[in-house]
C-alpha atoms as a PDB file:
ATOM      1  CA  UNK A   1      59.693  50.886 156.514  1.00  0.00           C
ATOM      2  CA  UNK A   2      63.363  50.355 156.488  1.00  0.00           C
ATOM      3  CA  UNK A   3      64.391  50.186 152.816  1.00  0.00           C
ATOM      4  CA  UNK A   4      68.001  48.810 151.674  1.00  0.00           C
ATOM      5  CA  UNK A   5      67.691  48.052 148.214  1.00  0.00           C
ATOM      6  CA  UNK A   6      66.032  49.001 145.361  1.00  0.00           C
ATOM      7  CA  UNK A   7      65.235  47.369 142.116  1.00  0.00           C
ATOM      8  CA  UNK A   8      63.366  48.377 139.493  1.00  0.00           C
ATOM      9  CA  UNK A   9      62.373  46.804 136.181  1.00  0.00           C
ATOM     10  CA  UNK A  10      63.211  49.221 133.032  1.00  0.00           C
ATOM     11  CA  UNK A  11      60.971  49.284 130.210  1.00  0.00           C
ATOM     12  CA  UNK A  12      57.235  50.317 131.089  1.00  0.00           C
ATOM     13  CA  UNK A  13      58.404  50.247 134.543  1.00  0.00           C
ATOM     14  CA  UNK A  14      61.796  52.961 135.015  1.00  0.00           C
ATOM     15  CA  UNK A  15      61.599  54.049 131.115  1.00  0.00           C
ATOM     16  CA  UNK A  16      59.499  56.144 129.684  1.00  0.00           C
ATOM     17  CA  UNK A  17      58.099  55.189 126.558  1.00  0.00           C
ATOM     18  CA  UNK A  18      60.643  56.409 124.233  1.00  0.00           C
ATOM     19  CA  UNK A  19      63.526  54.358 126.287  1.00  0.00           C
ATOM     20  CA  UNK A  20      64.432  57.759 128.716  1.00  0.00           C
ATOM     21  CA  UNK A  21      64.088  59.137 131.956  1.00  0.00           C
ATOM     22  CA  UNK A  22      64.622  62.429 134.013  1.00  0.00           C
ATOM     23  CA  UNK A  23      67.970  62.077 134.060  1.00  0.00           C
ATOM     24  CA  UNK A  24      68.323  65.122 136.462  1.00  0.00           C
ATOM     25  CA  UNK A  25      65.680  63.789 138.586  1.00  0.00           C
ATOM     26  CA  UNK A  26      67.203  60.727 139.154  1.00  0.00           C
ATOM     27  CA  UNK A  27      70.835  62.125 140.123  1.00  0.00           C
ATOM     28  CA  UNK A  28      69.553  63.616 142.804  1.00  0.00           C
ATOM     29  CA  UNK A  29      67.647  60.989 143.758  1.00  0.00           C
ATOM     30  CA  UNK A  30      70.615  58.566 143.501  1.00  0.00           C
ATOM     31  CA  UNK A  31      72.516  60.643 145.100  1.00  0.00           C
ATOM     32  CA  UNK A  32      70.180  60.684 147.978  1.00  0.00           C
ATOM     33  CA  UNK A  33      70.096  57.226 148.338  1.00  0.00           C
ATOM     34  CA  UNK A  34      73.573  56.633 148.165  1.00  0.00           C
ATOM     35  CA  UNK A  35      74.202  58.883 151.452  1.00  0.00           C
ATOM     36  CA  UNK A  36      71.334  56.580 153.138  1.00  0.00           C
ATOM     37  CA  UNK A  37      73.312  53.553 152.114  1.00  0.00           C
ATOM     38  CA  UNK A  38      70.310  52.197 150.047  1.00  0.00           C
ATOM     39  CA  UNK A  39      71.307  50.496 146.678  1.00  0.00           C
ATOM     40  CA  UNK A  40      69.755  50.762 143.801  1.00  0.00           C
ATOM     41  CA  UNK A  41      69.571  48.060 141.127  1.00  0.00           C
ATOM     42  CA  UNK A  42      68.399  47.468 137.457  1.00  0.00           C
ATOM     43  CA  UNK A  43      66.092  43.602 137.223  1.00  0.00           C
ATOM     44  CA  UNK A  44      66.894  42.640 134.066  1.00  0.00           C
ATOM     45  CA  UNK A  45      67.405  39.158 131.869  1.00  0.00           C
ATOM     46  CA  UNK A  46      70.189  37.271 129.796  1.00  0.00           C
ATOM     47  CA  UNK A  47      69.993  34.083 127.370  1.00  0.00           C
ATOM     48  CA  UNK A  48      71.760  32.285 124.833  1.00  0.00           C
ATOM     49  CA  UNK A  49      71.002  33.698 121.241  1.00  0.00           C
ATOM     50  CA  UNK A  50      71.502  30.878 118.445  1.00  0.00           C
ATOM     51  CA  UNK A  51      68.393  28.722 119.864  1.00  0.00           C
ATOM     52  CA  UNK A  52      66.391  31.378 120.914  1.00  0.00           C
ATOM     53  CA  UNK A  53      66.229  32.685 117.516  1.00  0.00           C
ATOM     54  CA  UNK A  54      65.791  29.474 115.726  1.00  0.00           C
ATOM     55  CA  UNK A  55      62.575  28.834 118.010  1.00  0.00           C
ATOM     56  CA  UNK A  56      61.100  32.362 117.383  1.00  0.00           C
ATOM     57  CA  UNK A  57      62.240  32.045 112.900  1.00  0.00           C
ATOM     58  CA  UNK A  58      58.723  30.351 112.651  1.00  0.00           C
ATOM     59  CA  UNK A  59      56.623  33.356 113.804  1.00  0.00           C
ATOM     60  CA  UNK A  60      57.112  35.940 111.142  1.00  0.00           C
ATOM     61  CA  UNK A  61      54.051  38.283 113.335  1.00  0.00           C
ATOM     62  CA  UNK A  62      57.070  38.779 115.950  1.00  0.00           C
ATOM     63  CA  UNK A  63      59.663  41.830 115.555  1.00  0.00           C
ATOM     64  CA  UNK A  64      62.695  40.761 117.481  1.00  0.00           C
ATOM     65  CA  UNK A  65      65.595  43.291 118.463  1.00  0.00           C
ATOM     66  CA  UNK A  66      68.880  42.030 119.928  1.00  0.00           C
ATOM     67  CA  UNK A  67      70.138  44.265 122.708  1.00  0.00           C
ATOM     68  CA  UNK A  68      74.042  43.754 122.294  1.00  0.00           C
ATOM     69  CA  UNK A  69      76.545  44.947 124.945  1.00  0.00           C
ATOM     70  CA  UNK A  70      77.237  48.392 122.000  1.00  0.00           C
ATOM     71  CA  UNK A  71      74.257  48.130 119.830  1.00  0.00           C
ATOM     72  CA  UNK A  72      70.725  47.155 119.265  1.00  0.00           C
ATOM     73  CA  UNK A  73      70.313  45.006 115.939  1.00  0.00           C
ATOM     74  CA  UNK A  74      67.106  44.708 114.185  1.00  0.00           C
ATOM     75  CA  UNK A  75      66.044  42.781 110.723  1.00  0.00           C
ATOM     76  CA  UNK A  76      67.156  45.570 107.748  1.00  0.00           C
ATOM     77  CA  UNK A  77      63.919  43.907 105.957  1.00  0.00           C
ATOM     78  CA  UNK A  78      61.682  44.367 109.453  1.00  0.00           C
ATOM     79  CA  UNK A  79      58.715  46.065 109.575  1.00  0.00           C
ATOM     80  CA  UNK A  80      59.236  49.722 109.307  1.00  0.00           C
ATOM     81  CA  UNK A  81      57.217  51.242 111.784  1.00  0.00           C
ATOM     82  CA  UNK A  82      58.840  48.394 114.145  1.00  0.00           C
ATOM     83  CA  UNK A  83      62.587  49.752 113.234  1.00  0.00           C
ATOM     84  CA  UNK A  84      61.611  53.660 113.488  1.00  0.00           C
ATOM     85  CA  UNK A  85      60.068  52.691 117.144  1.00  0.00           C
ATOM     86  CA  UNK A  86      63.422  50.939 117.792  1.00  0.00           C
ATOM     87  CA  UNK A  87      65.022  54.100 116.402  1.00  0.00           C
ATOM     88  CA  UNK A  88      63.428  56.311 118.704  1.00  0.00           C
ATOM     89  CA  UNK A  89      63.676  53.855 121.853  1.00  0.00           C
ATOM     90  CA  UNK A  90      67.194  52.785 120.881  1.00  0.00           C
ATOM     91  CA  UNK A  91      70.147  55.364 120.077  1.00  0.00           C
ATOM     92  CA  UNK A  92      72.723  52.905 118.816  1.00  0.00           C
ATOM     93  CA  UNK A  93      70.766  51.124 115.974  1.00  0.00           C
ATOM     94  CA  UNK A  94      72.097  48.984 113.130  1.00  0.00           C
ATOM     95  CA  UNK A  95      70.154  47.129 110.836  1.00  0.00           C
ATOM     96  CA  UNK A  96      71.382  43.437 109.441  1.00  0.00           C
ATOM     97  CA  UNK A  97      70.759  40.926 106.881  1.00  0.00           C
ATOM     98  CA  UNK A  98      70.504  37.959 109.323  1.00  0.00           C
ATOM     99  CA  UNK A  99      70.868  38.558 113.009  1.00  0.00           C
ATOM    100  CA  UNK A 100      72.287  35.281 113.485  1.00  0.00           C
ATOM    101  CA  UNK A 101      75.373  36.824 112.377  1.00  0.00           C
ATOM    102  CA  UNK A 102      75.522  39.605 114.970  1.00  0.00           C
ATOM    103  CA  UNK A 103      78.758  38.974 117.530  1.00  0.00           C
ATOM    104  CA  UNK A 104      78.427  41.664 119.742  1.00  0.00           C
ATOM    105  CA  UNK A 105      77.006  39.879 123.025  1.00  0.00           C
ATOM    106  CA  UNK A 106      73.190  39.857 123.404  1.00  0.00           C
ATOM    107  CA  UNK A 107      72.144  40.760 126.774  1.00  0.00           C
ATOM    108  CA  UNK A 108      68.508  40.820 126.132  1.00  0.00           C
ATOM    109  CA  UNK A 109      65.714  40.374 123.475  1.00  0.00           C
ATOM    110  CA  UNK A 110      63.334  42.578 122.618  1.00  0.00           C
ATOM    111  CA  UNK A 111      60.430  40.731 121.167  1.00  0.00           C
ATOM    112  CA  UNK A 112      57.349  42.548 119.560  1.00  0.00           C
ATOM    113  CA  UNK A 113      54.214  40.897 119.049  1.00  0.00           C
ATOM    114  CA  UNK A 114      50.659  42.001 118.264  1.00  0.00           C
ATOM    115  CA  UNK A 115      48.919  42.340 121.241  1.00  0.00           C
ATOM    116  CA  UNK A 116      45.937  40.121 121.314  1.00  0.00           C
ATOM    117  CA  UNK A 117      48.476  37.176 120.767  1.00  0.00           C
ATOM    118  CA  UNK A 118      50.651  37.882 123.632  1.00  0.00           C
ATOM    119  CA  UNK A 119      49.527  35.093 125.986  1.00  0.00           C
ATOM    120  CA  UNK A 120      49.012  32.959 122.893  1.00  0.00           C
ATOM    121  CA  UNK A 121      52.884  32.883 121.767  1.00  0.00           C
ATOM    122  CA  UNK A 122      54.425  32.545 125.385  1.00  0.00           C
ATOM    123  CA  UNK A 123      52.040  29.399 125.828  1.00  0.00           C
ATOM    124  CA  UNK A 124      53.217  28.074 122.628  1.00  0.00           C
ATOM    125  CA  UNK A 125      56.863  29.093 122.832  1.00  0.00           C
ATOM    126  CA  UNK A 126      57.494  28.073 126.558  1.00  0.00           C
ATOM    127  CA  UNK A 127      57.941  24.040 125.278  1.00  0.00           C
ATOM    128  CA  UNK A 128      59.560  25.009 122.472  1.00  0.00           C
ATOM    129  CA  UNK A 129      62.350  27.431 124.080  1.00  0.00           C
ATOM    130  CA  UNK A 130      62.280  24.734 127.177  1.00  0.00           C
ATOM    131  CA  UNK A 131      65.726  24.732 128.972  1.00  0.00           C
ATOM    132  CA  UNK A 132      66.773  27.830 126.551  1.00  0.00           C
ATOM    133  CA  UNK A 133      64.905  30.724 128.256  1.00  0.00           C
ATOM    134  CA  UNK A 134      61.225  30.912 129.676  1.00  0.00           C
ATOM    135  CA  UNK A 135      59.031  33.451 127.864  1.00  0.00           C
ATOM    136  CA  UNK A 136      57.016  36.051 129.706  1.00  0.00           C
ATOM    137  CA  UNK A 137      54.628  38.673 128.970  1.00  0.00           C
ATOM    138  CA  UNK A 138      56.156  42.210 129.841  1.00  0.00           C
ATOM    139  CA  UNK A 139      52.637  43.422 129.346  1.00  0.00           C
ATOM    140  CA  UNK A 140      50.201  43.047 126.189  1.00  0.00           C
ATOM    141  CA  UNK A 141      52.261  43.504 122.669  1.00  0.00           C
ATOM    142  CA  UNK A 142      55.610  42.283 124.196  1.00  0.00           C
ATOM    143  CA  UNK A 143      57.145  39.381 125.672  1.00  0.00           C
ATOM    144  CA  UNK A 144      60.552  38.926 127.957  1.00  0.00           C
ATOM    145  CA  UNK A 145      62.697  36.079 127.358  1.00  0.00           C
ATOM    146  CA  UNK A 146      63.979  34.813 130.780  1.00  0.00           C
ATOM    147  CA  UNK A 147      67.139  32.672 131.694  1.00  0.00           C
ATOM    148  CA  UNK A 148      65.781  29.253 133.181  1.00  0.00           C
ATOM    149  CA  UNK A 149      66.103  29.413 136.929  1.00  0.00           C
ATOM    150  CA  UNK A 150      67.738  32.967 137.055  1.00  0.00           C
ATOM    151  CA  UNK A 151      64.142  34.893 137.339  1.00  0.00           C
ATOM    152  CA  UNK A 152      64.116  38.255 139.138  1.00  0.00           C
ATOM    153  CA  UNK A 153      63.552  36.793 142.380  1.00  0.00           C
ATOM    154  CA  UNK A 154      66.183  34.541 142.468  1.00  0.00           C
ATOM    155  CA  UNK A 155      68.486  36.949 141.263  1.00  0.00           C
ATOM    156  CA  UNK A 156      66.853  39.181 144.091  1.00  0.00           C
ATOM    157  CA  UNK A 157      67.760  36.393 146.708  1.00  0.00           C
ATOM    158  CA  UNK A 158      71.376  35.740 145.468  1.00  0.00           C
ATOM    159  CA  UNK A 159      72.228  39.705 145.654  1.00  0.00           C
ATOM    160  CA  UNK A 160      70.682  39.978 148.990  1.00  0.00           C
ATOM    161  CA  UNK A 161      72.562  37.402 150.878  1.00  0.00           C
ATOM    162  CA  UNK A 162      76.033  38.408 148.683  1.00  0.00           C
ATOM    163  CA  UNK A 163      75.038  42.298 150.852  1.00  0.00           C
ATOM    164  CA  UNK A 164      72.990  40.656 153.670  1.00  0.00           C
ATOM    165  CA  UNK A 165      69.596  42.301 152.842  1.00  0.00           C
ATOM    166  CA  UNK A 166      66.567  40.523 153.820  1.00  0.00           C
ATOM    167  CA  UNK A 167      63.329  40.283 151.433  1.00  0.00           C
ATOM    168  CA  UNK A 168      61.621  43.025 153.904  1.00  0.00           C
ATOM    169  CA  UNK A 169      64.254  45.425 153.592  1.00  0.00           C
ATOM    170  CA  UNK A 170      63.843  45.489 149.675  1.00  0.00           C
ATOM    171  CA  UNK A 171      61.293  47.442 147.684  1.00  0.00           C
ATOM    172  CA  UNK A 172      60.720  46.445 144.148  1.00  0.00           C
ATOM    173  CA  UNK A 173      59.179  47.724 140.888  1.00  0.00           C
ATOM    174  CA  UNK A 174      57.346  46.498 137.963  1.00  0.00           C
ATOM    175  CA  UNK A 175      54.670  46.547 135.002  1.00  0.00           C
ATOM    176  CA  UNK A 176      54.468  42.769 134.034  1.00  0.00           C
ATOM    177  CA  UNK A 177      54.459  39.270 134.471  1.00  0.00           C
ATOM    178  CA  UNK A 178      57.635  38.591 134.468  1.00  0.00           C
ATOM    179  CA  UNK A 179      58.160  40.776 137.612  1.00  0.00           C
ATOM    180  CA  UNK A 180      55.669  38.220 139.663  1.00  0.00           C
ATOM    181  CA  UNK A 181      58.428  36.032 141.006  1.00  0.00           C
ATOM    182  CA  UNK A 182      60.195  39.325 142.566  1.00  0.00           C
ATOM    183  CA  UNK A 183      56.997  40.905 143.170  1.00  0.00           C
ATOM    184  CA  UNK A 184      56.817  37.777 145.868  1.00  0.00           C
ATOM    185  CA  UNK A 185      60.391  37.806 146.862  1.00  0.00           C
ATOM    186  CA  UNK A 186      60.041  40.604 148.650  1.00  0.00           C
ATOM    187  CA  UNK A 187      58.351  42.187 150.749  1.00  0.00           C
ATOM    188  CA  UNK A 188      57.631  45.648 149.301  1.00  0.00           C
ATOM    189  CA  UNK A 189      56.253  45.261 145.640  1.00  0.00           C
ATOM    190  CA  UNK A 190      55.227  48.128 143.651  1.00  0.00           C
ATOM    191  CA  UNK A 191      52.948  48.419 140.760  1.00  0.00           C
ATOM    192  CA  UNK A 192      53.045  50.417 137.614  1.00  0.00           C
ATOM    193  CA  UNK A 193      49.431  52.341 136.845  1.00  0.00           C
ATOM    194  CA  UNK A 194      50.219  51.413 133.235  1.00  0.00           C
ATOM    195  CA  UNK A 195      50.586  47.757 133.841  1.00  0.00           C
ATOM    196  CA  UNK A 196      48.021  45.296 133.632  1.00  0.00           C
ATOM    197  CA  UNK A 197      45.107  44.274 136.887  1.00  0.00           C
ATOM    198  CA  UNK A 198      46.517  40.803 137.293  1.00  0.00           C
ATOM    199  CA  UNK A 199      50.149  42.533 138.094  1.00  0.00           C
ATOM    200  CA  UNK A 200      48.756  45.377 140.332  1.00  0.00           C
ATOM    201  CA  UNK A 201      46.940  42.725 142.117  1.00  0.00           C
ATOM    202  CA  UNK A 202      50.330  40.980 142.666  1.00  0.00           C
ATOM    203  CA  UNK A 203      51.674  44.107 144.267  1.00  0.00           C
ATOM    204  CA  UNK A 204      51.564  45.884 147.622  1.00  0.00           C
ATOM    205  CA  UNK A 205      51.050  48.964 145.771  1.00  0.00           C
ATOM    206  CA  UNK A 206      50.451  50.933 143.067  1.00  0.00           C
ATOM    207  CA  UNK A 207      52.657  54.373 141.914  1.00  0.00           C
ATOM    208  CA  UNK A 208      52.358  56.286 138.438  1.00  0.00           C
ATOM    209  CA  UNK A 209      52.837  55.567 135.216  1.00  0.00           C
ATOM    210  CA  UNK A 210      56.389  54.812 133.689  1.00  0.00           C
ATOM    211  CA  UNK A 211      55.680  58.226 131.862  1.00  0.00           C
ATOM    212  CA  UNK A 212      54.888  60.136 134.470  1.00  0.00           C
ATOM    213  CA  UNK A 213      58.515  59.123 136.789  1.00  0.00           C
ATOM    214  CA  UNK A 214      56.278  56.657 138.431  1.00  0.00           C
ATOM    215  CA  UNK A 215      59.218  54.748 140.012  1.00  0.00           C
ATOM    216  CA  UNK A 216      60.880  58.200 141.079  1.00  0.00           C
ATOM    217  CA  UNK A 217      57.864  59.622 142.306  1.00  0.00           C
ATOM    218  CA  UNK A 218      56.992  56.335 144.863  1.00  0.00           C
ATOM    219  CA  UNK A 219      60.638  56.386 146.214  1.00  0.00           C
ATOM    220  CA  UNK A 220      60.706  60.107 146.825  1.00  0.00           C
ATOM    221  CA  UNK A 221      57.895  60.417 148.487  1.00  0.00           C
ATOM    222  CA  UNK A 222      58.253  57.476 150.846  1.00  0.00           C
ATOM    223  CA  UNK A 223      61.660  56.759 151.126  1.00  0.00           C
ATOM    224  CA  UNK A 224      63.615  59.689 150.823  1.00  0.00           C
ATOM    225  CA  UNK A 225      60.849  62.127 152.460  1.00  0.00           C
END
């Protein structure tokens, strides 16, 4: 296949569990790819803070981070074991009173929620954050809080004709739901091991685990072999 972009999603996809990767690895493998012309490209999401946090103040079972353009902010009176996981998957951590007073710029949410009522809260939140964001599983326990009408895929199409790269010169990567609409985009989709049947069955393929340099290990063996 000829390859000229690739995106990966980061958490449970790129990131290892505690928020890292083979750093090391990676150069080289960037470095590889930059010599073949291929570029490589983070899927992520944005959305407007204020409303989004008013719709999600009614569910005290979810453990929201803010992801700010410096810092991550979490609740100082959050649950403890969720603010020492954000410790260990976050570096720069501050705790706050109310997080509707943070300023720095959120880039993305981090919502935590107990597993078994994943599916539950993004059916019940997706009215209620309607025209705000559009909430999607990243896999059992978490959810993804997506920009209306700026999915991956769309994103994925707007980058593509801005380098003119087609869908079946682009290989993707992801663990959840929230990956489906650039899972379809194009033409290469890969799979995590680690994420759930219905999102393997929406791929072309299936690598590793995030853990185990899943991502890394797919690209190096078929596209820079």
């Amino acid at each position: 296949m000829t390859i000229k972009l690739i995106a990966t999603d980061m958490d449970g996809t790129f990131l290892n569990d505690h928020g890292d990767y083979d750093q090391e690895r990676f150069a080289n493998d960037y470095a590889a790819l930059q010599r073949r012309g291929i570029q490589f490209v983070i899927a992520s999401g944005h959305q407007a803070t204020q409303q989004v946090l008013a719709a999600l103040a009614p569910y005290p079972e979810l453990q929201v981070a803010l992801c700010g353009t410096q810092t991550v902010h979490v609740l100082a009176h959050a649950n403890p074991q969720f603010v020492a996981n954000m410790r260990d998957y976050y570096y720069q951590l501050e705790t706050c009173a109310d997080l509707t007073t943070v300023t720095d710029p959120v880039v993305k949410f981090d919502v935590i929620c107990p597993a078994a009522m994943t599916d539950q809260l993004v059916y019940e939140l997706t009215p209620k954050l309607a025209g705000i964001a559009v909430p999607a599983s990243g896999g059992q326990g978490s959810m993804d809080l997506i920009q209306p009408g700026m999915h991956k895929g769309r994103a994925l199409k707007q980058l593509g004709e801005q380098l003119g790269i087609l869908p079946d010169e682009m290989l993707v990567f992801g663990d959840g739901t929230n990956d489906f609409e650039m899972f379809h985009y194009a033409t290469h989709a890969v799979a995590m091991q680690n994420a759930p049947e219905n999102v393997q069955a929406n791929a072309t393929a299936v690598t590793g685990t995030n853990v185990d340099n899943g991502v890394l290990d797919y690209i190096e063996q078929h596209i820079l072999s």
